[in-house]
Structure formats: structure tokens, C-alpha cells
C-alpha atoms as a PDB file:
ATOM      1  CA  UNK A   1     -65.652 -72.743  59.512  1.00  0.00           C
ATOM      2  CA  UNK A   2     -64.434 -76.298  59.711  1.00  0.00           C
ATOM      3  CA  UNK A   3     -64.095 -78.712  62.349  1.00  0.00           C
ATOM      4  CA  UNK A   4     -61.709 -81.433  62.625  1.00  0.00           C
ATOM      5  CA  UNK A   5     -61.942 -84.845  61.910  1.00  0.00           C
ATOM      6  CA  UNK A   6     -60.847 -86.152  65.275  1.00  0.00           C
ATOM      7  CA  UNK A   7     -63.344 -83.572  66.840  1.00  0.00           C
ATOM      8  CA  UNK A   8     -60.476 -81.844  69.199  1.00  0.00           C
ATOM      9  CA  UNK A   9     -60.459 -78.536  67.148  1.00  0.00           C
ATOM     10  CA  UNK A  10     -62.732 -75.726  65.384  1.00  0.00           C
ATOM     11  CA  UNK A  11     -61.195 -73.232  62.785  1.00  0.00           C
ATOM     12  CA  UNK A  12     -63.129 -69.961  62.223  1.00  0.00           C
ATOM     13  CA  UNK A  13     -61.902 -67.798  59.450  1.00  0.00           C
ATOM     14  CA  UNK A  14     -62.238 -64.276  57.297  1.00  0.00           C
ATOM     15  CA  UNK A  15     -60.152 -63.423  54.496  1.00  0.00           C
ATOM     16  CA  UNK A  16     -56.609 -63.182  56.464  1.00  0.00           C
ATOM     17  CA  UNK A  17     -56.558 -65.042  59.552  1.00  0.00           C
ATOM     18  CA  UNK A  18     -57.882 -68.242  60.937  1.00  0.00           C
ATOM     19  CA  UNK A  19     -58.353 -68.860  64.407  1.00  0.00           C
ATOM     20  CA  UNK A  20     -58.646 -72.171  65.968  1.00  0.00           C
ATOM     21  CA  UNK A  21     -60.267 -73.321  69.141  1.00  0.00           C
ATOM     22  CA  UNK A  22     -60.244 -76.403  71.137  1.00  0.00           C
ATOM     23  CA  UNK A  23     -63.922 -78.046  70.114  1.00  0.00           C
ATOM     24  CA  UNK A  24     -64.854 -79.180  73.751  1.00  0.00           C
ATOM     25  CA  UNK A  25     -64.399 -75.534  75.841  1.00  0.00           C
ATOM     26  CA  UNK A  26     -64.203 -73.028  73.193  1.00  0.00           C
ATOM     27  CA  UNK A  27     -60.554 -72.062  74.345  1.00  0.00           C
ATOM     28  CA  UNK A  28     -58.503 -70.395  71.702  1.00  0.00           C
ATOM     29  CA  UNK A  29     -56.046 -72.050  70.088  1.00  0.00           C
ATOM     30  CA  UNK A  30     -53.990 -70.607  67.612  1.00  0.00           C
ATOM     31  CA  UNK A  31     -54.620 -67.047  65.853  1.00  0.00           C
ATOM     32  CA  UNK A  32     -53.136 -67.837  62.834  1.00  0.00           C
ATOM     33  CA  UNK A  33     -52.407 -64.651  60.710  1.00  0.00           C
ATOM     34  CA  UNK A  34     -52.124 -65.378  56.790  1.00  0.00           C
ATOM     35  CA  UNK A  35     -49.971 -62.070  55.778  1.00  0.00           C
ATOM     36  CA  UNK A  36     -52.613 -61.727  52.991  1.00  0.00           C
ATOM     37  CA  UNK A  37     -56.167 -61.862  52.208  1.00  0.00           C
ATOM     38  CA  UNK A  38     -57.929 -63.753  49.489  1.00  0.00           C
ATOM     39  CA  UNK A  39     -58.452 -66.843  51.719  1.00  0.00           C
ATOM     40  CA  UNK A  40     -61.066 -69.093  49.507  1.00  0.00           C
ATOM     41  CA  UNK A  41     -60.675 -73.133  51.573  1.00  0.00           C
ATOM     42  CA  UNK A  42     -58.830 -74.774  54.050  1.00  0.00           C
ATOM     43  CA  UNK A  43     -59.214 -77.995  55.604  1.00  0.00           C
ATOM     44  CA  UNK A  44     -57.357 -79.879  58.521  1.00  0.00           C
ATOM     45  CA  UNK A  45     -55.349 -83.673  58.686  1.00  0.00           C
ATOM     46  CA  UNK A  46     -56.848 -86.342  60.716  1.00  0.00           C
ATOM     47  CA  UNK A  47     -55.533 -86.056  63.451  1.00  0.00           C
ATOM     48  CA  UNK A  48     -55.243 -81.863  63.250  1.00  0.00           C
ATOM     49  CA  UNK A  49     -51.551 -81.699  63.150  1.00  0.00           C
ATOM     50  CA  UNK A  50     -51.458 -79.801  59.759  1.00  0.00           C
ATOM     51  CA  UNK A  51     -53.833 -76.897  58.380  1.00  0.00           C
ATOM     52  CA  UNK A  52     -54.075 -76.697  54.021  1.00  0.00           C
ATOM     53  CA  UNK A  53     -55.405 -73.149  52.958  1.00  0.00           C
ATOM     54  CA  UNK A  54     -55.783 -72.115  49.465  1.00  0.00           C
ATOM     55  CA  UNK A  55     -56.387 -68.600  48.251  1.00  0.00           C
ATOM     56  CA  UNK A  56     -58.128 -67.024  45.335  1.00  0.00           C
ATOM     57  CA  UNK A  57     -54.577 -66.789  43.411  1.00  0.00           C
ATOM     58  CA  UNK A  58     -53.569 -70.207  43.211  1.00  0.00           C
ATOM     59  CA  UNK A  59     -51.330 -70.445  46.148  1.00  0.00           C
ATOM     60  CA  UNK A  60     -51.892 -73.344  48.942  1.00  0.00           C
ATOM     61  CA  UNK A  61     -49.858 -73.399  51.827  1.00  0.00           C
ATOM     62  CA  UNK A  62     -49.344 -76.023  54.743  1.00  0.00           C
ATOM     63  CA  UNK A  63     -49.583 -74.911  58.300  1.00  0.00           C
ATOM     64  CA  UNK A  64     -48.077 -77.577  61.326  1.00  0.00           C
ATOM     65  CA  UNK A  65     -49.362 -76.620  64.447  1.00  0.00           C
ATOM     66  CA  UNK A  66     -47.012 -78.373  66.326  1.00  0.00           C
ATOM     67  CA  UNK A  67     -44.165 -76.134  64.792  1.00  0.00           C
ATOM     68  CA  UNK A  68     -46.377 -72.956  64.833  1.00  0.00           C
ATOM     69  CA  UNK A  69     -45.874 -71.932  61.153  1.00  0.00           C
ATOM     70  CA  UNK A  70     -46.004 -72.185  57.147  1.00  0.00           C
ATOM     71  CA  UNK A  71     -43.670 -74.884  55.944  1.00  0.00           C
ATOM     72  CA  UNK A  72     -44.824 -75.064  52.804  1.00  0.00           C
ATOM     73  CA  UNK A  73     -45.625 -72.787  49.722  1.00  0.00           C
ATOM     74  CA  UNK A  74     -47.246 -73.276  46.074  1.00  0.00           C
ATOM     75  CA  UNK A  75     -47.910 -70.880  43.610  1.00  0.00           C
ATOM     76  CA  UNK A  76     -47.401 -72.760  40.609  1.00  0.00           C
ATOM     77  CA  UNK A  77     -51.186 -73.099  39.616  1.00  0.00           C
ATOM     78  CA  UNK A  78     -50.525 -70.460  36.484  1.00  0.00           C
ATOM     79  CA  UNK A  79     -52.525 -70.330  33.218  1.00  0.00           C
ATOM     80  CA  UNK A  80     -52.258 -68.086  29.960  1.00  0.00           C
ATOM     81  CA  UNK A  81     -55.082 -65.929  30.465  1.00  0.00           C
ATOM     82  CA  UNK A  82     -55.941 -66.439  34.184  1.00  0.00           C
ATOM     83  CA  UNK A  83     -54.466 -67.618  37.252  1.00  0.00           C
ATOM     84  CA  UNK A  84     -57.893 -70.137  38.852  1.00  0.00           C
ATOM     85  CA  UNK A  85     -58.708 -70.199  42.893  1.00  0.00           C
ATOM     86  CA  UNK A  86     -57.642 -72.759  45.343  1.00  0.00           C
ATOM     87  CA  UNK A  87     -61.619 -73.675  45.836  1.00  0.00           C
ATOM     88  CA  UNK A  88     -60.963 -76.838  48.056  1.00  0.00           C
ATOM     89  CA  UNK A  89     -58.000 -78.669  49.797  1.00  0.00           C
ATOM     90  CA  UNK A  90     -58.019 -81.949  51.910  1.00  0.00           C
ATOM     91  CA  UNK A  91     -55.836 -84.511  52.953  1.00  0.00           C
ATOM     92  CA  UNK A  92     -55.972 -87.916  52.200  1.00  0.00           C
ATOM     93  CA  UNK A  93     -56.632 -90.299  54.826  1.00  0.00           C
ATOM     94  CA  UNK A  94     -53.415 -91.335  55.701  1.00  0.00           C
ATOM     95  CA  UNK A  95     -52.139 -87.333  55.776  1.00  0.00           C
ATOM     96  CA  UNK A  96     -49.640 -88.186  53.081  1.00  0.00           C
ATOM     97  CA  UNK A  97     -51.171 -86.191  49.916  1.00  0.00           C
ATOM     98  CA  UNK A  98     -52.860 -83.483  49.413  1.00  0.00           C
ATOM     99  CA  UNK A  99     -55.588 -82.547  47.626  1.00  0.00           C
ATOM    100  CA  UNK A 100     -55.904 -79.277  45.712  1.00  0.00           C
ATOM    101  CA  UNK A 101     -59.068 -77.980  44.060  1.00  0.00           C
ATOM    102  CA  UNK A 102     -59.094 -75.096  41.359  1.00  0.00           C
ATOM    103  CA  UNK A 103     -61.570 -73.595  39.596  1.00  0.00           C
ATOM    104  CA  UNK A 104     -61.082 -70.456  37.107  1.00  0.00           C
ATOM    105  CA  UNK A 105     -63.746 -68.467  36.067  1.00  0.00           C
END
């Protein structure tokens, strides 16, 4: 679960979907299916206009909820023996970067 920085939103999650509901009246959002499971972080922008997930194989991906969708892929995140989880995104402050956490067992 996560809730946003600017306190309008609250993202509930299981392995293949998140679902995201306005913080003040619990009305849903956005059910945001993932097309895969192995969802391990995710984090919102400041101001809630983009979603980063990461999943257990190294991919993160960038949501935009203004444009309802993905628009944004990585799995790069490769290694000779093992590929490590996406453990924790966030943005940076200003929404320009973002931050990608791995860890590999």
C-alpha cells in the first residue's frame, strides 16, 4: 500500500494489479492491471501524475494516469548468473529521475 505525497490518492496492490483510490472518500480510481505478476515496489510522483512499479525480474515500468497507460519499459537490469528484483522505486522531488532499487539474492 502507498499513499501519495500530495495526500489525494491511495494505491492498494497484490502481485498483478494495483488499484488506486481517491484518499479523502475511498472512491476507486484506477484498476490498473499489470499483465503479469511478480509485482515487488511501486511508488507515486509528487503530485500523483505518474505510478513507478518494479517487479521481481528487473523490469520497472512508468504508469501516467492522466494518459491511462504504460509509457515506459526497462528490462535491462541483467547479470551473469541472476537477473536481481526491482526492491524500491521513487521519484525525485522534482519528478524528473527516477530511482531504481535492486537487490539479487
Amino acid at each position: 500500500m502507498d499513499y501519495s505525497s500530495d495526500q489525494k490518492y491511495i494505491a492498494i496492490v497484490n502481485s498483478s494489479y494495483v488499484v488506486i483510490y481517491e484518499a479523502e472518500f475511498g472512491k476507486k480510481v484506477q484498476d490498473l492491471y499489470l499483465e503479469r505478476g511478480g509485482l515487488e515496489s511501486f511508488s507515486f510522483n509528487a503530485d500523483s501524475t505518474w505510478l513507478a512499479v518494479g517487479f521481481n525480474d528487473g523490469e520497472a515500468r512508468l504508469y501516467n494516469q492522466d494518459l491511462g497507460q504504460f509509457i515506459f519499459a526497462n528490462k535491462t537490469y541483467k547479470h551473469a548468473t541472476a537477473t536481481p528484483a526491482v526492491k524500491g522505486v521513487c521519484f525525485t522531488s522534482d519528478s524528473s529521475n527516477v530511482v531504481i532499487g535492486l537487490y539479487n539474492d
